[in-house]
Protein backbone atom coordinates (compact mmCIF):
# COMPACT_ATOMS: atom_id res chain seq x y z
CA UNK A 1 0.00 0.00 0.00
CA UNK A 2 1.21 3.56 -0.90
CA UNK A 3 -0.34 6.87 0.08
CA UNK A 4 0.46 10.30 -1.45
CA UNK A 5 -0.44 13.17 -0.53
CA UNK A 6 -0.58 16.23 -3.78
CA UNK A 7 -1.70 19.85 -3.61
CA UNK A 8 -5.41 18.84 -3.75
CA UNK A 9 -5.90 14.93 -2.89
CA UNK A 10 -4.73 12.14 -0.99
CA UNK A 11 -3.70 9.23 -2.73
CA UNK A 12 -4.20 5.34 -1.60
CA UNK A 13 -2.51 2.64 -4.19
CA UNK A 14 -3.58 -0.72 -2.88
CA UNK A 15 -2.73 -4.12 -4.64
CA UNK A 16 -5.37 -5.62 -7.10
CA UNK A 17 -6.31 -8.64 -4.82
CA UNK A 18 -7.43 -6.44 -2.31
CA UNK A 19 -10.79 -7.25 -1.00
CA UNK A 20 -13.15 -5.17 -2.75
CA UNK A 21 -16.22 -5.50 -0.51
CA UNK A 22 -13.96 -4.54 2.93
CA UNK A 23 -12.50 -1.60 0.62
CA UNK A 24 -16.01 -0.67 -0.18
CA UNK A 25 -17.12 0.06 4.06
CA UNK A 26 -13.88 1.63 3.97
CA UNK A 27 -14.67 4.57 0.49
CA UNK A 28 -18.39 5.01 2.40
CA UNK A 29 -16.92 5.32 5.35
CA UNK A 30 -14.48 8.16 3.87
CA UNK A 31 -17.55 9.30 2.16
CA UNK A 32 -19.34 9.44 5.50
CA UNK A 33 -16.22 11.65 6.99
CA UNK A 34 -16.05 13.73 4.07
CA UNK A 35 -19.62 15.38 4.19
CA UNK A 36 -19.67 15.17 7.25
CA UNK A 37 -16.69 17.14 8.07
CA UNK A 38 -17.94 20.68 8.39
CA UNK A 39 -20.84 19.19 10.24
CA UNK A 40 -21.88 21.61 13.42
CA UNK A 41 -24.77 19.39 14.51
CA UNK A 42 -25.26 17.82 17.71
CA UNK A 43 -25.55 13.78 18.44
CA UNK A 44 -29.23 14.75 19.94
CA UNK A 45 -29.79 16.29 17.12
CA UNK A 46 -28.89 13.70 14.29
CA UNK A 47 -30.58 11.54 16.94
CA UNK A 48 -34.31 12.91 16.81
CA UNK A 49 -33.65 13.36 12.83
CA UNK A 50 -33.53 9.98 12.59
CA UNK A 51 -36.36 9.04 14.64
CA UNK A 52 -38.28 11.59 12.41
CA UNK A 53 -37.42 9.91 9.40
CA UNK A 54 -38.29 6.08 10.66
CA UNK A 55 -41.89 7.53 12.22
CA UNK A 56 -42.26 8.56 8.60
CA UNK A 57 -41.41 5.98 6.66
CA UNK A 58 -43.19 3.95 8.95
CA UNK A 59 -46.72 5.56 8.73
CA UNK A 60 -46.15 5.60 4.46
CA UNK A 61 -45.06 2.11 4.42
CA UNK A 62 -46.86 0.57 7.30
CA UNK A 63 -49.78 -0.93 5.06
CA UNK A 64 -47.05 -2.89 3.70
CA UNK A 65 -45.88 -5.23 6.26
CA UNK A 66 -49.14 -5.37 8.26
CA UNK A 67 -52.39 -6.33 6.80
């Protein structure tokens, strides 16, 4: 493995056999990081986001899965 670091990027050469499923949690996990970065939100915050989102999905798609 050999990282660079340029002007602009960072730079990760990894050998062919690498594992690409393992090397794909790795790039979302960098993707995670990277929008995350400038990020000024709380845990509690993300928390109760969350929550909002499931209660919603929920009520659209709870016809679904219970008859």
């Amino acid at each position: 493995m050999l990282i660079e670091r340029t002007n602009n990027e960072v730079i990760i050469r990894l050998p062919s056999n690498v594992d690409t499923e393992g090397l794909q949690r790795l790039v979302d996990y960098l993707s995670y990081k990277e929008a995350t970065s400038k990020s000024q939100a709380k845990q509690s915050d993300v928390d109760k986001l969350a929550k909002e989102v499931k209660r919603g999905w929920w009520t659209k798609n709870r016809s679904r899965f219970i008859k």
